[in-house]
N, C-alpha and C. Protein backbone atom coordinates (compact mmCIF):
# COMPACT_ATOMS: atom_id res chain seq x y z
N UNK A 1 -9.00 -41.91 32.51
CA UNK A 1 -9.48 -43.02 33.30
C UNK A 1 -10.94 -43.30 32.93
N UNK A 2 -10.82 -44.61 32.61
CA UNK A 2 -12.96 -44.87 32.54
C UNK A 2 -13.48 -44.72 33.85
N UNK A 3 -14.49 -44.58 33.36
CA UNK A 3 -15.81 -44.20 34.26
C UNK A 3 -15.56 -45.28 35.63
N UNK A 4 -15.83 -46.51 35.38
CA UNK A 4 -15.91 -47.68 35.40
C UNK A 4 -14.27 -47.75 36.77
N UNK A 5 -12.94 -47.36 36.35
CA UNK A 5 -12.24 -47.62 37.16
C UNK A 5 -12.32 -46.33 37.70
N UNK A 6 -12.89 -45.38 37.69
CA UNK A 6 -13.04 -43.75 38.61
C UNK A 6 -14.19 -44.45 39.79
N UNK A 7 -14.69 -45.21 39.47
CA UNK A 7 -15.90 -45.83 40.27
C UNK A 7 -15.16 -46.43 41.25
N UNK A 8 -14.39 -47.66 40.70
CA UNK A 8 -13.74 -48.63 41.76
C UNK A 8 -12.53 -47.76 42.89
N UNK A 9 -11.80 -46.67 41.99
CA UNK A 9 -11.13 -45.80 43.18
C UNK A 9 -11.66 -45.56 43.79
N UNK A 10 -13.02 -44.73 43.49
CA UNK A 10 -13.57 -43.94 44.45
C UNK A 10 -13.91 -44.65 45.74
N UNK A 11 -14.55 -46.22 45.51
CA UNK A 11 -14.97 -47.18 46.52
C UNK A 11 -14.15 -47.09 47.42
N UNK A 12 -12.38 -47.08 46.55
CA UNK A 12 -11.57 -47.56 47.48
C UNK A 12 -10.93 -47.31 48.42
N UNK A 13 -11.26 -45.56 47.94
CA UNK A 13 -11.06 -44.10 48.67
C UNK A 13 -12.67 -44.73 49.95
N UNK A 14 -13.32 -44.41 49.76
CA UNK A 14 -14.36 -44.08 50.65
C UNK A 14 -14.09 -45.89 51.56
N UNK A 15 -13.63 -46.64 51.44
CA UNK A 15 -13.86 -48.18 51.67
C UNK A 15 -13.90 -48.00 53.48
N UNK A 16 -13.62 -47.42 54.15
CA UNK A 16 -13.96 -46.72 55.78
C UNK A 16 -15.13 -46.35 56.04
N UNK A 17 -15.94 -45.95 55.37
CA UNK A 17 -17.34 -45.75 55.32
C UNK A 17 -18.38 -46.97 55.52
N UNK A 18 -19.14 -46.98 56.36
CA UNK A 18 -19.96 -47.90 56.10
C UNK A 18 -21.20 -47.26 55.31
N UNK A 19 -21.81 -48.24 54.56
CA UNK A 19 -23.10 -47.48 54.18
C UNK A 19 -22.93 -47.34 52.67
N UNK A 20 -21.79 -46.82 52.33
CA UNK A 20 -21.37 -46.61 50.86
C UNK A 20 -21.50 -47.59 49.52
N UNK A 21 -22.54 -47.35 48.83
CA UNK A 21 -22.43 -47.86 47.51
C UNK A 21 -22.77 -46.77 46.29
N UNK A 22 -21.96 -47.58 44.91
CA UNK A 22 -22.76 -47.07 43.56
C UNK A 22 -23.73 -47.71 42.76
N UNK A 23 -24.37 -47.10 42.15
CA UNK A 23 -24.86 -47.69 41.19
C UNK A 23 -24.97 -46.85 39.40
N UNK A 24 -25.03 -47.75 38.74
CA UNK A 24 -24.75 -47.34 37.42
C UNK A 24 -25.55 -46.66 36.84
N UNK A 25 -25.87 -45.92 36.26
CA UNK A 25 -27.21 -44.84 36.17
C UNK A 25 -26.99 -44.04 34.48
N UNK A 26 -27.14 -44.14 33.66
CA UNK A 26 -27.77 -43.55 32.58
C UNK A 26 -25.98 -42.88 31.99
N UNK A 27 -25.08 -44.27 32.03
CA UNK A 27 -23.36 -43.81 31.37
C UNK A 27 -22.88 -42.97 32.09
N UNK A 28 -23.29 -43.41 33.63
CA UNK A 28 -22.69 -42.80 34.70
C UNK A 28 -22.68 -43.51 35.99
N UNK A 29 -22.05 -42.89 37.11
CA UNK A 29 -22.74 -43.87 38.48
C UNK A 29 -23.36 -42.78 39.57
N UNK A 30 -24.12 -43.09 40.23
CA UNK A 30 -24.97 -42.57 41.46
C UNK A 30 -23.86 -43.12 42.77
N UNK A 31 -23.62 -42.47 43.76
CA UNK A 31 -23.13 -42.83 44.67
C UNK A 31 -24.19 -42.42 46.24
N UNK A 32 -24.38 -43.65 46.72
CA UNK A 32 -25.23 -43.31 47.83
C UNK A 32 -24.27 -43.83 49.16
N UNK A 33 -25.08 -43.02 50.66
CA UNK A 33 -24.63 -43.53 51.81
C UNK A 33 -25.41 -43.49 52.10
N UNK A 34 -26.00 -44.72 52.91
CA UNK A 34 -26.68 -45.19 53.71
C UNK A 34 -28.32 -44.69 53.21
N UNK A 35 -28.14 -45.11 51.88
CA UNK A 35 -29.56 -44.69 50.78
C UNK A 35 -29.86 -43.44 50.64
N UNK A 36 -28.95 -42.18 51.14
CA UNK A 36 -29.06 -40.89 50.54
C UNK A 36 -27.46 -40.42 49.41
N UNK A 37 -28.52 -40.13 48.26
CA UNK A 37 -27.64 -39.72 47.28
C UNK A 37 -26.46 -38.50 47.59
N UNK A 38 -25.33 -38.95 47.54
CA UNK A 38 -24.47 -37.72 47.42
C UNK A 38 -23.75 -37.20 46.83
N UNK A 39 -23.53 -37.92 45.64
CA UNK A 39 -22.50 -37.59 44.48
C UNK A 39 -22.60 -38.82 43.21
N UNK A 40 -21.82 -38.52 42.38
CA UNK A 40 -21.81 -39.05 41.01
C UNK A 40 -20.91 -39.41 39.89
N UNK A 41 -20.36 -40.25 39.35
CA UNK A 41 -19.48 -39.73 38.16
C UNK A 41 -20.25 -39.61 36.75
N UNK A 42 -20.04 -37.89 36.31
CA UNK A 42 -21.03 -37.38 35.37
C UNK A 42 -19.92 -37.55 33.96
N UNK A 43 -20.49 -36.83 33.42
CA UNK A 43 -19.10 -36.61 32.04
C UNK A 43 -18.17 -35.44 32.15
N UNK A 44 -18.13 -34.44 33.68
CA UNK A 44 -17.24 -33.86 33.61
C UNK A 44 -16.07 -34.44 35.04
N UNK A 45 -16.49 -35.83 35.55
CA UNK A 45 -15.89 -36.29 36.75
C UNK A 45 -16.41 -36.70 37.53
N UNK A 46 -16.03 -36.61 39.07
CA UNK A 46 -16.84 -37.23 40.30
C UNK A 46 -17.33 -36.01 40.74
N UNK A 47 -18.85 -35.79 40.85
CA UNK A 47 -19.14 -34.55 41.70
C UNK A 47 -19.69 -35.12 42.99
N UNK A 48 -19.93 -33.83 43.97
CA UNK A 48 -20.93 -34.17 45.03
C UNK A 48 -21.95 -33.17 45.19
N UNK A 49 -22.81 -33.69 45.83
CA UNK A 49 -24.26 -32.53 45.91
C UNK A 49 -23.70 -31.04 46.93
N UNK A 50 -23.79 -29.74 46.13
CA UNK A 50 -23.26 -28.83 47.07
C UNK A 50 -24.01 -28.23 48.41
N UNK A 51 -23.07 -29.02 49.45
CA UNK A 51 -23.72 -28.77 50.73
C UNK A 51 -23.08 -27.84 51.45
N UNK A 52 -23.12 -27.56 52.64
CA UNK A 52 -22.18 -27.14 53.48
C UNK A 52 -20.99 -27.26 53.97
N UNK A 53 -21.41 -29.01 54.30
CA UNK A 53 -20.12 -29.41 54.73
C UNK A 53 -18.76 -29.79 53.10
N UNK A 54 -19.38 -30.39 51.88
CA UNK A 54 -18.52 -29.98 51.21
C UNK A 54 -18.24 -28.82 50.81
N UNK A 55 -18.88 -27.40 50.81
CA UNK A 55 -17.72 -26.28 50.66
C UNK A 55 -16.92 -25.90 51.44
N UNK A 56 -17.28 -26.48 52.85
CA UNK A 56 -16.28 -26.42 53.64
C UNK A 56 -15.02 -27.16 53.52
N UNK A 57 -14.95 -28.40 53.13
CA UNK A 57 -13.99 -29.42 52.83
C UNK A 57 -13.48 -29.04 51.65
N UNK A 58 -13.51 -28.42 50.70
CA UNK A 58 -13.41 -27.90 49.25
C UNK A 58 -13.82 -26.57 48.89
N UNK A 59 -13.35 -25.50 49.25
CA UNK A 59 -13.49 -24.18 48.88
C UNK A 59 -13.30 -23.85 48.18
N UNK A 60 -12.03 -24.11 46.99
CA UNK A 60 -11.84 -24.57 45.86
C UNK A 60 -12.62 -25.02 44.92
N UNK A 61 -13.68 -25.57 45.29
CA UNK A 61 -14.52 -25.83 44.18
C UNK A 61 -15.56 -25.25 43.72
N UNK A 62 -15.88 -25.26 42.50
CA UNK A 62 -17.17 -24.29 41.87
C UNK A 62 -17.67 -25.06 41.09
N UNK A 63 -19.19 -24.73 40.95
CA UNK A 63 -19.97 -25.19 40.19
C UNK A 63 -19.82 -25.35 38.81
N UNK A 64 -19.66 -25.80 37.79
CA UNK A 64 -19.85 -25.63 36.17
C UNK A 64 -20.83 -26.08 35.62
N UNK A 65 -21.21 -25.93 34.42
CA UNK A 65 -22.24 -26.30 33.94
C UNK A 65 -22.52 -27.50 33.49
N UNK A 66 -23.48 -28.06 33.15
CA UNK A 66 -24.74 -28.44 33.33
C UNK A 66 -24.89 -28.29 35.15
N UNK A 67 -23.83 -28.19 35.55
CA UNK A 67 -24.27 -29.16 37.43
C UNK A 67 -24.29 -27.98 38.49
N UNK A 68 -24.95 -27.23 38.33
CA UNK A 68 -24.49 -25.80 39.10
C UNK A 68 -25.04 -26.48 40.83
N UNK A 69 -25.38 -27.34 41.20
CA UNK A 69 -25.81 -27.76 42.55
C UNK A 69 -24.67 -29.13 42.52
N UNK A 70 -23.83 -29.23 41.98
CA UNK A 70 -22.97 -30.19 42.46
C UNK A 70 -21.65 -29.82 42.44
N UNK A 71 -20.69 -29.96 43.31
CA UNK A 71 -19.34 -29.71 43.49
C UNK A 71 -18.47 -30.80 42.44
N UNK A 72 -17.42 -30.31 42.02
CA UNK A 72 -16.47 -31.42 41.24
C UNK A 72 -15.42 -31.27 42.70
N UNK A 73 -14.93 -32.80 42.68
CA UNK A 73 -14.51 -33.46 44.01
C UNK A 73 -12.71 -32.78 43.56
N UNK A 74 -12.26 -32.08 44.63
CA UNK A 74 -11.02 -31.81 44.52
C UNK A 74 -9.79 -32.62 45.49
N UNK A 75 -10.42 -33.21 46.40
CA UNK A 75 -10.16 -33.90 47.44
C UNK A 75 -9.61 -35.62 47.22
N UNK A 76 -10.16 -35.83 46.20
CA UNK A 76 -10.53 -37.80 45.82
C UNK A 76 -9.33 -38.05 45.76
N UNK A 77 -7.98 -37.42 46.18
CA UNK A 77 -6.52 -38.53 46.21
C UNK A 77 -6.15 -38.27 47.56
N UNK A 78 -7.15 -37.66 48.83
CA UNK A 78 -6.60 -37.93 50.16
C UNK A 78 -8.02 -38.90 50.76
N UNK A 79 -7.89 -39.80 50.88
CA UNK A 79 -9.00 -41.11 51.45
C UNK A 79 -9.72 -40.50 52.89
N UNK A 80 -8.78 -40.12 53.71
CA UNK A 80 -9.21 -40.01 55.13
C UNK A 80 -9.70 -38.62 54.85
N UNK A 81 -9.23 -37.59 53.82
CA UNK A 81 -10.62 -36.09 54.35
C UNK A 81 -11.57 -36.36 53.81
N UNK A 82 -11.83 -37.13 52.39
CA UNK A 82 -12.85 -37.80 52.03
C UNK A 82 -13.89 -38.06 52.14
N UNK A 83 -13.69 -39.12 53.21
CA UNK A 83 -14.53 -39.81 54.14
C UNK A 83 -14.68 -38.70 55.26
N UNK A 84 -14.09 -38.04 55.42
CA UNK A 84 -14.64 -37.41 56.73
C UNK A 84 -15.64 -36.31 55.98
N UNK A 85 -15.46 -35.51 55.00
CA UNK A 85 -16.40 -34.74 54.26
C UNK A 85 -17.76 -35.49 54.08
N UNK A 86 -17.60 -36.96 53.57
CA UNK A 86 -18.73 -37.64 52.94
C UNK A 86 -19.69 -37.63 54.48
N UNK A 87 -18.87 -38.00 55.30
CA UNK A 87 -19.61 -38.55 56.52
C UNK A 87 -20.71 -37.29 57.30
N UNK A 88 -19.56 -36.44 56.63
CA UNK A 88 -20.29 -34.66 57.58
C UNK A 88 -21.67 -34.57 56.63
N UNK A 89 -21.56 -34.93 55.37
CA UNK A 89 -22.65 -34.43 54.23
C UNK A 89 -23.96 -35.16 54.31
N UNK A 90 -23.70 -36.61 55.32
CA UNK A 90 -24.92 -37.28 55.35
C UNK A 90 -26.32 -36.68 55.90
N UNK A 91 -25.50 -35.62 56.79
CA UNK A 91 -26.79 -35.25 57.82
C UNK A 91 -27.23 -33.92 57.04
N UNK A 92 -26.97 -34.12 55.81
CA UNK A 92 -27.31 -32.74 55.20
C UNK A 92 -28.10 -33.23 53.95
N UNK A 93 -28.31 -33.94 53.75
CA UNK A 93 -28.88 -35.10 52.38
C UNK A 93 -30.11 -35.70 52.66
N UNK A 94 -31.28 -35.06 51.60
CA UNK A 94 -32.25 -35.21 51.79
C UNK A 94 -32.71 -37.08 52.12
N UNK A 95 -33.45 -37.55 53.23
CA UNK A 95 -33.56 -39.12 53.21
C UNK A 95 -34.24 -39.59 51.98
N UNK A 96 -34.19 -40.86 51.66
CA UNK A 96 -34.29 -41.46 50.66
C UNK A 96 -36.23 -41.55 50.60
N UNK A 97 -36.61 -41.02 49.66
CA UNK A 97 -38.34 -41.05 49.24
C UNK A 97 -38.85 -42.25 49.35
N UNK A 98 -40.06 -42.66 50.17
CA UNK A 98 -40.23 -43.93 49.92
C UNK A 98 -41.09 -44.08 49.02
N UNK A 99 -41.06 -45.56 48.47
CA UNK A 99 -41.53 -45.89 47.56
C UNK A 99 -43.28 -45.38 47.49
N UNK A 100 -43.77 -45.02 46.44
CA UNK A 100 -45.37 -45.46 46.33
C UNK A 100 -45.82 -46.55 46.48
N UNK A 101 -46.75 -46.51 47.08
CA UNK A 101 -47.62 -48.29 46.84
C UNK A 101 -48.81 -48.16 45.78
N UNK A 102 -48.58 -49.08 44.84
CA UNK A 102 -49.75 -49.28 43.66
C UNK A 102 -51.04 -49.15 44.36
N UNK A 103 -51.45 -48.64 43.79
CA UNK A 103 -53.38 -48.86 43.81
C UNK A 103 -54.13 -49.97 43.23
């Protein structure tokens, strides 16, 4: 599957979520909720940032390399635990940095 339609599932999986977007990032995508980053599609799949609430939702999953702080998503063909994982992980995700202001 391209990158590209792993993206549009994933939307379509999470589409219950409010808050949820990607963006395209360096032959990959960034996935944010509600402007905190939580996952990605890298070159080994969709990961998410390893929190609590996803090892709880995914125990099954382990780190590999390059990404030893991100989970590979074992979950992405049931929509509703999904979203309920993504939703638990928000309050665990650092808020979004604000911008600098020029000098």
């Amino acid at each position: 599957m391209l990158k590209s339609e792993l993206c549009s599932y994933i939307l379509d999986q999470l589409f219950a979520l409010p808050g949820i977007r990607c963006i395209p990032m360096m032959g990959g995508y960034v996935f944010y909720i509600n402007d905190r980053v939580f996952g990605g599609i890298y070159e080994t799949g969709f990961l998410v940032k390893d929190t609590p609430s996803a090892r709880r939702f995914m125990p099954d999953s382990v780190p590999e390399e390059p990404y030893m702080k991100m989970l590979p998503v074992t979950i992405l063909d049931d929509a509703e635990r999904l979203c309920t994982m993504v939703s638990a992980m928000e309050s665990e995700l650092p808020e979004k940095k604000p911008k600098k202001k020029k000098a």
